[in-house]
Protein backbone atom coordinates (compact mmCIF):
# COMPACT_ATOMS: atom_id res chain seq x y z
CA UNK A 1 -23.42 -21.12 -10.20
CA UNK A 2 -20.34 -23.37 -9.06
CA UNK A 3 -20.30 -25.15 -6.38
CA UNK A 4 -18.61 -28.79 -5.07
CA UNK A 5 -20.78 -30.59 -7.47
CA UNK A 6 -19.26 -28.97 -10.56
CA UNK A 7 -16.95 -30.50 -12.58
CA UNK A 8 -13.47 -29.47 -14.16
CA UNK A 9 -15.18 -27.87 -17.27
CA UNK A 10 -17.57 -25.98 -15.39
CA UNK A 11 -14.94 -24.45 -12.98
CA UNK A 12 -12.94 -23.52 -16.64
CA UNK A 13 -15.49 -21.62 -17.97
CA UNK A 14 -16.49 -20.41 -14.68
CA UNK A 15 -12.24 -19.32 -14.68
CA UNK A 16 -12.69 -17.98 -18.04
CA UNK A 17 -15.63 -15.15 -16.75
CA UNK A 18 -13.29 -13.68 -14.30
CA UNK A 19 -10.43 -13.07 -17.30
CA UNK A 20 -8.42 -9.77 -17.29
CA UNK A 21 -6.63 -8.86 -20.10
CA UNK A 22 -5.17 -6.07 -17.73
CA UNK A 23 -4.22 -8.55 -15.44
CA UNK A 24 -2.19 -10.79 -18.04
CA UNK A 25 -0.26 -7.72 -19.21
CA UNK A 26 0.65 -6.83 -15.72
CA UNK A 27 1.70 -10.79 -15.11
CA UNK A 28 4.04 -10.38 -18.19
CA UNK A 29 5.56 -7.58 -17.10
CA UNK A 30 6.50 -9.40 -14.28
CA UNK A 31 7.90 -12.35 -16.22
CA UNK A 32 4.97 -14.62 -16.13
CA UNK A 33 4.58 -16.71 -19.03
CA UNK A 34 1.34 -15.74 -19.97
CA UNK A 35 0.56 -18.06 -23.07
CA UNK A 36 -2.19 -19.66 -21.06
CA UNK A 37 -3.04 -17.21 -17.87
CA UNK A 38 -6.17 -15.87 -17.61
CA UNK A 39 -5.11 -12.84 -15.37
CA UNK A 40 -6.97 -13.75 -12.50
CA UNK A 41 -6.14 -12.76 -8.92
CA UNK A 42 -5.04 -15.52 -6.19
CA UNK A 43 -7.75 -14.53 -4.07
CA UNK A 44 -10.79 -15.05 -6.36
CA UNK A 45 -8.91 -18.12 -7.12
CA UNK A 46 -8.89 -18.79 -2.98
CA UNK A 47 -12.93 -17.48 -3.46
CA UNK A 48 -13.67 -19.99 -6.80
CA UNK A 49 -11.62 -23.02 -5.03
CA UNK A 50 -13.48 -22.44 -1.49
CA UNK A 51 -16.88 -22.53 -3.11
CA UNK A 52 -15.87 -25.40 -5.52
CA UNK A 53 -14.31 -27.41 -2.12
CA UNK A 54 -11.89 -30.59 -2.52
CA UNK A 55 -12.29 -32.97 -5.02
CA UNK A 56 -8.83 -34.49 -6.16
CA UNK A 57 -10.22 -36.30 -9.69
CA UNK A 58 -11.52 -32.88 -10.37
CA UNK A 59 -8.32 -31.30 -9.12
CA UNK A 60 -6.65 -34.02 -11.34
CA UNK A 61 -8.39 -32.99 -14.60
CA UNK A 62 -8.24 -29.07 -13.70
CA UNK A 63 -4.17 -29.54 -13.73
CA UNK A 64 -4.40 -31.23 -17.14
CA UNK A 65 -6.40 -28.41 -18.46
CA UNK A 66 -2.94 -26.81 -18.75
CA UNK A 67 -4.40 -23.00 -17.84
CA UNK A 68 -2.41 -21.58 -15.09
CA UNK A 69 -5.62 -20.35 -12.86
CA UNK A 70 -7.09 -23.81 -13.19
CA UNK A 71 -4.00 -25.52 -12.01
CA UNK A 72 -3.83 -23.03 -9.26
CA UNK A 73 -7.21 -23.69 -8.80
CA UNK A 74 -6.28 -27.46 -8.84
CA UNK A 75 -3.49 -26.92 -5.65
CA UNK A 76 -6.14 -25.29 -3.45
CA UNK A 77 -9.16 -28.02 -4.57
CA UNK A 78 -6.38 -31.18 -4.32
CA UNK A 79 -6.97 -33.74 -1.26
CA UNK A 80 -3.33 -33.58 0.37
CA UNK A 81 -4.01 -36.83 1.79
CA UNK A 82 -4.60 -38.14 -2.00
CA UNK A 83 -1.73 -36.32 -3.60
CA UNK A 84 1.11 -38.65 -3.84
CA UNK A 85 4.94 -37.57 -3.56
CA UNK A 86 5.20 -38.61 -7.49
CA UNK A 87 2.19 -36.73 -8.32
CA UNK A 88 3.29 -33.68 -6.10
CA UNK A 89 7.10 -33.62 -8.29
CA UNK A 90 5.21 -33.79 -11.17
CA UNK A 91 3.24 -30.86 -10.41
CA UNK A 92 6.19 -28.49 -9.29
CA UNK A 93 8.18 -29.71 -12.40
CA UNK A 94 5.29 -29.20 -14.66
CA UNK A 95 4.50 -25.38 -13.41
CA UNK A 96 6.35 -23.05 -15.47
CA UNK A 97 5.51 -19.30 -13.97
CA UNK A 98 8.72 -18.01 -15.97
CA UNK A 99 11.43 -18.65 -13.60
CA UNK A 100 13.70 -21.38 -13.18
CA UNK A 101 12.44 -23.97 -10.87
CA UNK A 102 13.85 -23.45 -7.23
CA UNK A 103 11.78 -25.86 -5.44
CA UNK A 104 14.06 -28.80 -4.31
CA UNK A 105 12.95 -32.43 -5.56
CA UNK A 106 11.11 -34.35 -3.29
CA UNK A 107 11.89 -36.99 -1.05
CA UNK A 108 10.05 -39.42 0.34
CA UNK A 109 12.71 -41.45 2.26
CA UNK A 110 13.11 -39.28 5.05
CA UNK A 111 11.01 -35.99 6.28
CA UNK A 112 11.76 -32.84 5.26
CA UNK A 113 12.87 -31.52 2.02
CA UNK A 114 16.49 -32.48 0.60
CA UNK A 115 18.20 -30.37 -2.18
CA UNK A 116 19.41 -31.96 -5.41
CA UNK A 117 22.37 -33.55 -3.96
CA UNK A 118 19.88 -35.65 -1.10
CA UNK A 119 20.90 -33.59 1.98
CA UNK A 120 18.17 -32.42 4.40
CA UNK A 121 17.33 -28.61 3.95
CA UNK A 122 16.54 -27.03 7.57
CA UNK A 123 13.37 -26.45 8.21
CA UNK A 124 13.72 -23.92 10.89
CA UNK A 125 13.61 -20.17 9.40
CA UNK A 126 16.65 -19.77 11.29
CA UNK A 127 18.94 -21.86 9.41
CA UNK A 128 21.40 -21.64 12.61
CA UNK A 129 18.96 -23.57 14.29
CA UNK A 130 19.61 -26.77 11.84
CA UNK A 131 21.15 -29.45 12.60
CA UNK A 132 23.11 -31.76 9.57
CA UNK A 133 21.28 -34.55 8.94
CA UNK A 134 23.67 -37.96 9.77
């Protein structure tokens, strides 16, 4: 049984139960690099991570492991308040789905997201809504 006592291993082989071949086929099919995926939906990810609860060390080690699910696993068991901006970079630059990265770099000199060049992306989902930032 997991629970928020269990460490990174446990949750792994806990990960490692729920595998579907079926599910990794599908994933490639899609363009997921599937070298280490375990096939396993997001919601018993959701299901493993709210039963496992925050722990950032563990979330640490469980993005380390290197096994798509687990680092999944690791976003939704990370302490936000713990995860630093360099940390946070490293993560989106490290995740390789098997598309080219389209998340923006992060700043932490001003709010917001920028894009490559430093300029503020709106945060509004009506982008006619955004002001230029000064």
């Amino acid at each position: 049984m997991i629970g928020p006592s269990s460490d990174a291993a446990e949750l792994i082989a806990h990960l490692e139960t729920l595998r579907s071949e079926e599910n990794v086929a599908g994933m490639a099919r899609f363009g997921i690099v599937t070298d280490r995926a375990l096939g396993i939906s997001n919601p018993d990810i959701r299901a493993v991570a709210s039963q496992a609860r925050k722990d950032h060390v563990r979330a640490m080690q469980l993005w380390r492991s290197d096994i798509r699910e687990a680092r999944l696993l690791a976003l939704y068991t990370a302490e936000p308040k713990r995860l630093t901006t360099e940390e946070a970079q490293n993560w989106a630059d490290d995740f390789n789905s098997g598309r080219s990265s389209i998340a923006p770099p992060i700043s932490s000199s001003r709010p917001g997201w920028t894009n490559s060049s430093g300029n503020s992306l709106p945060t509004s989902a009506n982008s006619s809504d955004a002001q230029p930032s000064p």
